[in-house]
PDB file of N, CA and C in Angstrom:
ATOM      1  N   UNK A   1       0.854  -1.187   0.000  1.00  0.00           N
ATOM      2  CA  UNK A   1       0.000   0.000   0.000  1.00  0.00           C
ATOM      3  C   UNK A   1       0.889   1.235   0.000  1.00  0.00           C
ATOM      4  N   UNK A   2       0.376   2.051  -0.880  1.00  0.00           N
ATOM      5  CA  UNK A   2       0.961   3.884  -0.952  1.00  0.00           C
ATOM      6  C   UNK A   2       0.822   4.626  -0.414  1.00  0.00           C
ATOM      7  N   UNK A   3       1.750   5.195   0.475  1.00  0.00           N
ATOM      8  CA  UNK A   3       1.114   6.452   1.177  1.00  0.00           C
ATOM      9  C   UNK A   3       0.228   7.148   0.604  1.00  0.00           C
ATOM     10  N   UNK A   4      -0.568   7.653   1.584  1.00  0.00           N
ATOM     11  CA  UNK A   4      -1.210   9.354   0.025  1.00  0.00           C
ATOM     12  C   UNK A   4      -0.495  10.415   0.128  1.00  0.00           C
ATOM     13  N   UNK A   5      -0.180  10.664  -1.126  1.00  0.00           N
ATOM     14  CA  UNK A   5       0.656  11.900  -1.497  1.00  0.00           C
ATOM     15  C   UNK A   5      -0.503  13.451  -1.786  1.00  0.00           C
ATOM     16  N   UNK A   6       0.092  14.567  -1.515  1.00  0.00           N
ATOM     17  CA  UNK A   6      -0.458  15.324  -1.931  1.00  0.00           C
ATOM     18  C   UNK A   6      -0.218  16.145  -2.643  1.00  0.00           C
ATOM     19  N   UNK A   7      -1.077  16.780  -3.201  1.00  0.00           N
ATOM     20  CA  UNK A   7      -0.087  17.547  -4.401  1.00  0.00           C
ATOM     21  C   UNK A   7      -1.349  18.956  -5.322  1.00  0.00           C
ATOM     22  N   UNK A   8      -0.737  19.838  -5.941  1.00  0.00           N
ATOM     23  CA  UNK A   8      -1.706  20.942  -6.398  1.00  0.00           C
ATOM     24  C   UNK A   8      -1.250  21.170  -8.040  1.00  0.00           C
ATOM     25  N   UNK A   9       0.023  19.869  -8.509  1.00  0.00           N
ATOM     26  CA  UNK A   9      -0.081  19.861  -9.828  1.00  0.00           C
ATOM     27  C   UNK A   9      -0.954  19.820 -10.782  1.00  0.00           C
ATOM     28  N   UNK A  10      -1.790  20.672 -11.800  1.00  0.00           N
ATOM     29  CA  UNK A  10      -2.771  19.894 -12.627  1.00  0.00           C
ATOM     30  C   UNK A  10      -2.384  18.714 -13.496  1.00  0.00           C
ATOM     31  N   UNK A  11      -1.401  18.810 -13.917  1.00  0.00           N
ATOM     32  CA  UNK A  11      -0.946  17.362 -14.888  1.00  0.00           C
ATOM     33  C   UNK A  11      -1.254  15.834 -13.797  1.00  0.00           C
ATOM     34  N   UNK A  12      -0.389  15.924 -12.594  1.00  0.00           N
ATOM     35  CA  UNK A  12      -0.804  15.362 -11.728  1.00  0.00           C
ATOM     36  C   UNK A  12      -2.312  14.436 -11.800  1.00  0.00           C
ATOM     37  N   UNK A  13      -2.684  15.748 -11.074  1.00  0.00           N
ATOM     38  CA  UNK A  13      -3.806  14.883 -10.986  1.00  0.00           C
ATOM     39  C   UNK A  13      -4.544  14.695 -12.060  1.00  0.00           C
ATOM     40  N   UNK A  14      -4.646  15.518 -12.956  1.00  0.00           N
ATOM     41  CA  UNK A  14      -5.721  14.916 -14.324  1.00  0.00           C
ATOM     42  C   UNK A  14      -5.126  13.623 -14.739  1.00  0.00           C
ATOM     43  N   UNK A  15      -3.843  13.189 -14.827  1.00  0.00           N
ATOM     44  CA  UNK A  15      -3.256  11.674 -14.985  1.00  0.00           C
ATOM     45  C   UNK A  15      -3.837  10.739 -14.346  1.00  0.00           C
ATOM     46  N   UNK A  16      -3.849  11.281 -12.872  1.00  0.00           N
ATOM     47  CA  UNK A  16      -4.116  10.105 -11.667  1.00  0.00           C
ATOM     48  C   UNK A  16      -6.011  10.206 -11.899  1.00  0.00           C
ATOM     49  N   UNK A  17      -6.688  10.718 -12.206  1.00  0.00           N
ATOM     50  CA  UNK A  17      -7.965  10.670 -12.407  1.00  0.00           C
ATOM     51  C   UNK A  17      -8.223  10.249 -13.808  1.00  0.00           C
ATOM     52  N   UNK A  18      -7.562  10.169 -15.162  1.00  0.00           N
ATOM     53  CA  UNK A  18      -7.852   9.783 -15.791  1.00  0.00           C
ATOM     54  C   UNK A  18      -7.319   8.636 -16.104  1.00  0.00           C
ATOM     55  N   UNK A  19      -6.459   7.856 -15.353  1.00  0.00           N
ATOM     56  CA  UNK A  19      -5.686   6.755 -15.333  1.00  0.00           C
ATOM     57  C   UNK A  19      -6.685   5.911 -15.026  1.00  0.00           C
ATOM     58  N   UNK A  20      -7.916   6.146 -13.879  1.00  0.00           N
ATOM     59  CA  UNK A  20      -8.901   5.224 -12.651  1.00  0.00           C
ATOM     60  C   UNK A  20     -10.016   5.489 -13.624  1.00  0.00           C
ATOM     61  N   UNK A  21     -10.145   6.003 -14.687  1.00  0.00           N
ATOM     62  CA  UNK A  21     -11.766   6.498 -15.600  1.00  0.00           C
ATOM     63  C   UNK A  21     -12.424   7.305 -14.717  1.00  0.00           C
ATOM     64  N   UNK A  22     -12.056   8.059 -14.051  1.00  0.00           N
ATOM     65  CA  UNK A  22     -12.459   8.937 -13.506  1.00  0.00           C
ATOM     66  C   UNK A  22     -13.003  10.441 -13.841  1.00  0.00           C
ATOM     67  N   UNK A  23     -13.904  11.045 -13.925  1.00  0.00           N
ATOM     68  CA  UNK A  23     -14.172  12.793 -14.200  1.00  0.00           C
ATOM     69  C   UNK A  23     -14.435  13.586 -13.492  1.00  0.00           C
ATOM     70  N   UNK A  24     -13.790  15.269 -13.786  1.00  0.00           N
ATOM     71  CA  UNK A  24     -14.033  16.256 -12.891  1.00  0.00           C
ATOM     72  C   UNK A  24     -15.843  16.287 -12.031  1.00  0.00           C
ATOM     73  N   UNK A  25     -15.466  16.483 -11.311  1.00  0.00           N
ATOM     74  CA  UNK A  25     -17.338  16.985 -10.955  1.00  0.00           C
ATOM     75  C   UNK A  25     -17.444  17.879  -9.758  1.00  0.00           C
ATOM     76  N   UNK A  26     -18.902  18.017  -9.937  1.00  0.00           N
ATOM     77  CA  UNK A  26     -18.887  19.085  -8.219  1.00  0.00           C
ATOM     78  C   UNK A  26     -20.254  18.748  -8.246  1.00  0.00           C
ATOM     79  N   UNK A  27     -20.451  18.923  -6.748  1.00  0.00           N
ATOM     80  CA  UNK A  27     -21.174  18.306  -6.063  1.00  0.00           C
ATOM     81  C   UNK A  27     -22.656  19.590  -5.891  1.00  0.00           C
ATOM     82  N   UNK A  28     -23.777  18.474  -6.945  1.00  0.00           N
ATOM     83  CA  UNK A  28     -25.188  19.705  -6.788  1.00  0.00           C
ATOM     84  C   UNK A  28     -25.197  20.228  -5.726  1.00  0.00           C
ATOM     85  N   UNK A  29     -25.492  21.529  -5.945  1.00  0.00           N
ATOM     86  CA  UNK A  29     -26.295  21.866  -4.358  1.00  0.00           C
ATOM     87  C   UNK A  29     -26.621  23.982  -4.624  1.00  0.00           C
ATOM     88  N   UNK A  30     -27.521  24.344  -4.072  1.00  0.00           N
ATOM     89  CA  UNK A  30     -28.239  25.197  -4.244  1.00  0.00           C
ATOM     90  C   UNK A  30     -26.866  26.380  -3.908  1.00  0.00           C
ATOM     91  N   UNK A  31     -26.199  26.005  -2.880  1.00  0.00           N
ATOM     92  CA  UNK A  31     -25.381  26.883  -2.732  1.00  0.00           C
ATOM     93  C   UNK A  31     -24.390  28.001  -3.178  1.00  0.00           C
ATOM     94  N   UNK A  32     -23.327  28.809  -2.934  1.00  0.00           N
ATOM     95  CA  UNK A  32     -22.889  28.965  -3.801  1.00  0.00           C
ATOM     96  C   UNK A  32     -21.517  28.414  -4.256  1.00  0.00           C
ATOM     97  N   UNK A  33     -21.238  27.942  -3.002  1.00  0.00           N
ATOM     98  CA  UNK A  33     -19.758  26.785  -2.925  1.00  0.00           C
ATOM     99  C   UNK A  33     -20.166  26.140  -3.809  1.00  0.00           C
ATOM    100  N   UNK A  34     -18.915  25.618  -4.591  1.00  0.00           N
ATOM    101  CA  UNK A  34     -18.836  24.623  -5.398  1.00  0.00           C
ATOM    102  C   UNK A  34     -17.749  23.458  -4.795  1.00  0.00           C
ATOM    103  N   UNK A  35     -17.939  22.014  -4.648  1.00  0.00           N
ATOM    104  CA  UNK A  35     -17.456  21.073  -3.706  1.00  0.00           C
ATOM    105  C   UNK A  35     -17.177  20.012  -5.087  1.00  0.00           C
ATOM    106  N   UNK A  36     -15.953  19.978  -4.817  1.00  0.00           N
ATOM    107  CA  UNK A  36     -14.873  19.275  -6.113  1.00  0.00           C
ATOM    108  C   UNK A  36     -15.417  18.136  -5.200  1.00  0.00           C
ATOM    109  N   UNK A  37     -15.460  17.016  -7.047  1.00  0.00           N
ATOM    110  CA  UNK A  37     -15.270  15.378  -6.372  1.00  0.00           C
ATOM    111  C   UNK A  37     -14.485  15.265  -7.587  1.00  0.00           C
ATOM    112  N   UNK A  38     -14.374  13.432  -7.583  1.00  0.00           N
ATOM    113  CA  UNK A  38     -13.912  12.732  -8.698  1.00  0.00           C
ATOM    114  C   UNK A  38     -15.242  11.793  -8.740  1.00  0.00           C
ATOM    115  N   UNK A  39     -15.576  11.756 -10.062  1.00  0.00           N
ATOM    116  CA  UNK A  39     -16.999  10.952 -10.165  1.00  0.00           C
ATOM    117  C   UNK A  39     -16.263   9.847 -11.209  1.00  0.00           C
ATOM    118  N   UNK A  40     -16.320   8.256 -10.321  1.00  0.00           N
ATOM    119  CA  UNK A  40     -15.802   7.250 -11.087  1.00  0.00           C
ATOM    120  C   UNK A  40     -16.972   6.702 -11.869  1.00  0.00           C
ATOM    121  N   UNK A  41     -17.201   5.607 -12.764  1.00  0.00           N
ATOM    122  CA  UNK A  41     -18.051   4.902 -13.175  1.00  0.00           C
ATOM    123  C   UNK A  41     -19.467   5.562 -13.790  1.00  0.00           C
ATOM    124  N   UNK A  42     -20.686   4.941 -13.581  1.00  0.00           N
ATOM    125  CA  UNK A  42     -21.663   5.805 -13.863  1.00  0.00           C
ATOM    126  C   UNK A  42     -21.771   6.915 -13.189  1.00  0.00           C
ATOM    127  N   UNK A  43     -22.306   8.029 -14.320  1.00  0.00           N
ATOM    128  CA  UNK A  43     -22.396   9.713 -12.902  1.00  0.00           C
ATOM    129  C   UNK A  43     -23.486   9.647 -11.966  1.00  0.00           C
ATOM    130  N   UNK A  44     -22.731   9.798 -11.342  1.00  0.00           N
ATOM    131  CA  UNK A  44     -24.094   9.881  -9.842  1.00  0.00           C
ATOM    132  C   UNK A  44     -24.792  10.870  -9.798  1.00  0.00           C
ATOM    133  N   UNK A  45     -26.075  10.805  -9.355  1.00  0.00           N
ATOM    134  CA  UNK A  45     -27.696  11.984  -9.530  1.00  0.00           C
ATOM    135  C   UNK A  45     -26.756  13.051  -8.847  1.00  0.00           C
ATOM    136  N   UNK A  46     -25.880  12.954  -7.741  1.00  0.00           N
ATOM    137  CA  UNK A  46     -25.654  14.059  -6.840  1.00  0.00           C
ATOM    138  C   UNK A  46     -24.122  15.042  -7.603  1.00  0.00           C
ATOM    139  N   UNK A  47     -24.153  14.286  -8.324  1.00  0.00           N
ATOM    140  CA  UNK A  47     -22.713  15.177  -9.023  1.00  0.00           C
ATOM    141  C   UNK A  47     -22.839  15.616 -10.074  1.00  0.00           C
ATOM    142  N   UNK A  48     -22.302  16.525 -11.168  1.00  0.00           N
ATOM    143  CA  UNK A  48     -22.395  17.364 -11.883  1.00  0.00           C
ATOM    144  C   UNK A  48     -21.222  17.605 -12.599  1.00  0.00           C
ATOM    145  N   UNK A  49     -20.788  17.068 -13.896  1.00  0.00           N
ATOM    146  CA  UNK A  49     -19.577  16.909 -14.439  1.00  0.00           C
ATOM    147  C   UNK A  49     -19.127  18.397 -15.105  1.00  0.00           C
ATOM    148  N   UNK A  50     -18.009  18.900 -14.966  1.00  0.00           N
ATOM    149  CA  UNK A  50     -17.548  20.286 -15.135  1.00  0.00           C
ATOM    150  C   UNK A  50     -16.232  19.782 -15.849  1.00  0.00           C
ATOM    151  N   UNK A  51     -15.640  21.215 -16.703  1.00  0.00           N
ATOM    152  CA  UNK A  51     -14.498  20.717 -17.866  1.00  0.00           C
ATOM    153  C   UNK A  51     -13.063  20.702 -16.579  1.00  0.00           C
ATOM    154  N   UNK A  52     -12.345  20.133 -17.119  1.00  0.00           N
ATOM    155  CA  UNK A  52     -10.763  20.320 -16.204  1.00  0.00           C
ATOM    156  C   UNK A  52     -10.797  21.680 -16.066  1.00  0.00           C
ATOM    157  N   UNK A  53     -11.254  23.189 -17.306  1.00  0.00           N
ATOM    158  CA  UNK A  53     -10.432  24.119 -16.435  1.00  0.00           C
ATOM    159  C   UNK A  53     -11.562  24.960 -15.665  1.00  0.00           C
ATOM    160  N   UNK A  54     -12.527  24.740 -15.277  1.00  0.00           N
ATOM    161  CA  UNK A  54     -13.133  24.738 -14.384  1.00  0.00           C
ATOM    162  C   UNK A  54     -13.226  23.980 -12.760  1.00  0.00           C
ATOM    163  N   UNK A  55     -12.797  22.711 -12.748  1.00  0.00           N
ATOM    164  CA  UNK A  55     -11.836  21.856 -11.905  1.00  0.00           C
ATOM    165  C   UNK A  55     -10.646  22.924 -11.306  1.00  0.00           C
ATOM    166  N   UNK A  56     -10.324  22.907 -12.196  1.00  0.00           N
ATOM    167  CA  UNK A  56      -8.509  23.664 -11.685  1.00  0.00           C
ATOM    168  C   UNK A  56      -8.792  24.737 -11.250  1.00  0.00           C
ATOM    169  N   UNK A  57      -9.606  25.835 -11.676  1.00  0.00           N
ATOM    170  CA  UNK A  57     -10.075  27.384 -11.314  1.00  0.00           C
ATOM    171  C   UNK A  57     -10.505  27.259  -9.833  1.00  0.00           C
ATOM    172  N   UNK A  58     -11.882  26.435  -9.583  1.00  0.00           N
ATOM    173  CA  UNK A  58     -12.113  25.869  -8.425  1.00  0.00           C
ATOM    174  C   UNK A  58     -11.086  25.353  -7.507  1.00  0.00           C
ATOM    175  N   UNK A  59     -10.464  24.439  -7.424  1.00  0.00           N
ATOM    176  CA  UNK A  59      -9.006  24.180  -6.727  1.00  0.00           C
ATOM    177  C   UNK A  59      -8.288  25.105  -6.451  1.00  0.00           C
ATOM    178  N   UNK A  60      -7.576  26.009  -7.664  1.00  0.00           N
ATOM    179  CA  UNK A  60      -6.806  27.067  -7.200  1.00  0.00           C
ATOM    180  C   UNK A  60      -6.886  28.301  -6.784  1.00  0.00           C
ATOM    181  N   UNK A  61      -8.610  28.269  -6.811  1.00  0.00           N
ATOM    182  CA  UNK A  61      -9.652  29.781  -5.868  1.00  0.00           C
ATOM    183  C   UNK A  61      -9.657  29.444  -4.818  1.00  0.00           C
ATOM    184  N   UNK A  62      -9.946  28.016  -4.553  1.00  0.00           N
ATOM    185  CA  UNK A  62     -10.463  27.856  -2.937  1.00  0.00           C
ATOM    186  C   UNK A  62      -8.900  27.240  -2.474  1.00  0.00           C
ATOM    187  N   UNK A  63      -7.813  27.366  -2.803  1.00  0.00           N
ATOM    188  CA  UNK A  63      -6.331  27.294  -2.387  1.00  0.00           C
ATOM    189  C   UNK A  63      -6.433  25.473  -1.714  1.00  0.00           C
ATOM    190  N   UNK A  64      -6.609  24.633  -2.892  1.00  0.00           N
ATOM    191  CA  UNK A  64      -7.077  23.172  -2.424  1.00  0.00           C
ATOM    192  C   UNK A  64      -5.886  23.040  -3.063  1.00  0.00           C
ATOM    193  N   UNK A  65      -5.876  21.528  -2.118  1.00  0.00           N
ATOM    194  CA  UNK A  65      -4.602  20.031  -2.840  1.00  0.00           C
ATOM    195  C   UNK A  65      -5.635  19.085  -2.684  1.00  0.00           C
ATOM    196  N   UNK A  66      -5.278  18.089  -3.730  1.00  0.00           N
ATOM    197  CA  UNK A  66      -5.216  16.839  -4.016  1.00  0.00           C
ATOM    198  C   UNK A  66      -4.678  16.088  -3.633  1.00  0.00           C
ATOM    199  N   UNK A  67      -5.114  15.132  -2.317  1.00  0.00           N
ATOM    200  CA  UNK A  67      -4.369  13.708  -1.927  1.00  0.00           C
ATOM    201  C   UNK A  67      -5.215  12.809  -2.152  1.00  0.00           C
ATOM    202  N   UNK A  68      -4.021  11.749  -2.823  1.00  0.00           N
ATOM    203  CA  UNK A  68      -4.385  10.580  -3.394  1.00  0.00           C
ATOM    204  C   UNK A  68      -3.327   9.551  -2.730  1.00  0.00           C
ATOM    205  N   UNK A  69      -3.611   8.065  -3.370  1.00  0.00           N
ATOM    206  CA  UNK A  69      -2.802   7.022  -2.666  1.00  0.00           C
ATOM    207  C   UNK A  69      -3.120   6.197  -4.117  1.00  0.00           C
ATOM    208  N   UNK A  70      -1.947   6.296  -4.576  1.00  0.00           N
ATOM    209  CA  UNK A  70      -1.516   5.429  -5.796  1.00  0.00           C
ATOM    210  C   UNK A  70      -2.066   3.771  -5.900  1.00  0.00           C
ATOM    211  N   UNK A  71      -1.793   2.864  -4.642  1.00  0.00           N
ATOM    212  CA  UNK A  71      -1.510   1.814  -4.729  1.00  0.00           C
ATOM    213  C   UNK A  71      -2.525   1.146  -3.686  1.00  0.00           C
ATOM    214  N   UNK A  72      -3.293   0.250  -3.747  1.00  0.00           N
ATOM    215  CA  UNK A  72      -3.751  -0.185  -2.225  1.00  0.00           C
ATOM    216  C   UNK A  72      -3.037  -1.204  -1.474  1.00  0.00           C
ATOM    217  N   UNK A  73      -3.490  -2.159  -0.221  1.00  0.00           N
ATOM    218  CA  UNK A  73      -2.592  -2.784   0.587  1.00  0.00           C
ATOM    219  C   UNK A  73      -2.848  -3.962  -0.627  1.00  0.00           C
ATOM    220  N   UNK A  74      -3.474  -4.230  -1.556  1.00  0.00           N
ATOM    221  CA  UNK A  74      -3.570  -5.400  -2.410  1.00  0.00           C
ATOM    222  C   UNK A  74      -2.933  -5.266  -3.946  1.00  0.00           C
ATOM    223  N   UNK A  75      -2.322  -4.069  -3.789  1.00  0.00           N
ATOM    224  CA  UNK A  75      -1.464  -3.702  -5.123  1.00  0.00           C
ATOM    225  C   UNK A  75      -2.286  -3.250  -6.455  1.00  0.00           C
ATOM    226  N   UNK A  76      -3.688  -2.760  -5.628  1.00  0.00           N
ATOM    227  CA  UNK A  76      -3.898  -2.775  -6.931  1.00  0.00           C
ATOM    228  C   UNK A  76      -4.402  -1.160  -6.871  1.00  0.00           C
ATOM    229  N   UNK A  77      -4.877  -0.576  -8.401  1.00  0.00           N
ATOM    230  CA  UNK A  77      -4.684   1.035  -8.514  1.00  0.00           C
ATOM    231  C   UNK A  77      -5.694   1.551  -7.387  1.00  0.00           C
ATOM    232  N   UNK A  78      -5.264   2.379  -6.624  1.00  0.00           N
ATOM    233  CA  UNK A  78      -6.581   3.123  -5.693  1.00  0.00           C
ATOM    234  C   UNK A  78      -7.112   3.763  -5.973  1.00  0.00           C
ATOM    235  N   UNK A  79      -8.188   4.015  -5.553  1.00  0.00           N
ATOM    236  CA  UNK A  79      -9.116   5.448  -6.234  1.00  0.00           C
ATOM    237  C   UNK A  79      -8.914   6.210  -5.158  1.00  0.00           C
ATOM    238  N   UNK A  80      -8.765   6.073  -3.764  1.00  0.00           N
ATOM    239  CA  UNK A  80      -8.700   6.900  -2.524  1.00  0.00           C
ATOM    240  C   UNK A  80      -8.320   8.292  -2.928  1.00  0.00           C
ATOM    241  N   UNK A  81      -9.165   9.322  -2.360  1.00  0.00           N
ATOM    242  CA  UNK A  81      -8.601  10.684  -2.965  1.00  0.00           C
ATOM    243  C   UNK A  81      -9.516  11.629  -2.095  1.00  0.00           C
ATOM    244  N   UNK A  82      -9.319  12.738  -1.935  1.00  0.00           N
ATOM    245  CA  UNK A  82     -10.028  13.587  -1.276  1.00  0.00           C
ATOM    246  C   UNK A  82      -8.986  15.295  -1.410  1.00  0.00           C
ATOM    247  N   UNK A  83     -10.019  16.434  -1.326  1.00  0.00           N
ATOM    248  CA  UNK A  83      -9.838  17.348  -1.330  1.00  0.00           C
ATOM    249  C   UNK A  83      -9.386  17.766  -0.035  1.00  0.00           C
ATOM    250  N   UNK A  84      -8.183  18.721   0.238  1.00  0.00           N
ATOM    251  CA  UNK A  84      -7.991  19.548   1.700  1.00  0.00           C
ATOM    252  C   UNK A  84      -7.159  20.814   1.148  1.00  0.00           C
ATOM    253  N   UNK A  85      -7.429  21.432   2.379  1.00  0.00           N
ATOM    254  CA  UNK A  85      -6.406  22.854   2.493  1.00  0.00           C
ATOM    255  C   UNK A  85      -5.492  23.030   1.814  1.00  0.00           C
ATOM    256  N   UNK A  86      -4.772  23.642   1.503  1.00  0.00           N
ATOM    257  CA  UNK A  86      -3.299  23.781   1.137  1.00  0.00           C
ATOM    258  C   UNK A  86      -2.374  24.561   2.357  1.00  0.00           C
ATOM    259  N   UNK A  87      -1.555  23.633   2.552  1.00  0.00           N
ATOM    260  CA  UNK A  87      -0.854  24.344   4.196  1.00  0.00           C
ATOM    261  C   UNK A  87       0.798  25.502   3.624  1.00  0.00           C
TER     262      UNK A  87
END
């Protein structure tokens, strides 16, 4: 298993999300926040697919990183990922 790394590269992560079939999205909601996911597989009712540079604008307005974990304890590709702060 891989640590999770973090990171605020866009090449980065558009690799590591498009490596898993993964797409940008953000999460419906009436508000005016917009709440980055990664939407794997079929799109889910609650997410809302947006282009990469809308992704990235979002990320680098709200001063976010990307941690992910490459590998799981079974070797195989992880999807594990989540949005935080940038310290």
């Amino acid at each position: 298993m891989s640590e999770p790394l973090k990171t605020t590269n866009h090449e980065v992560i558009r690799a590591w999300i498009e490596a898993r079939e993964g797409r940008p999205a953000v999460v419906r909601t009436a508000g005016k926040a917009a709440v980055l996911r990664v939407d794997f597989g079929e799109c889910e009712d609650d997410l809302q697919p947006v282009e990469w540079e809308e992704f990235f604008a979002i990320l680098d307005g709200n001063e976010l990183a990307f941690v992910h974990q490459d590998i799981t304890a079974e070797g195989l590709p992880s999807r594990f990922n989540k949005f935080v702060q940038r310290e």
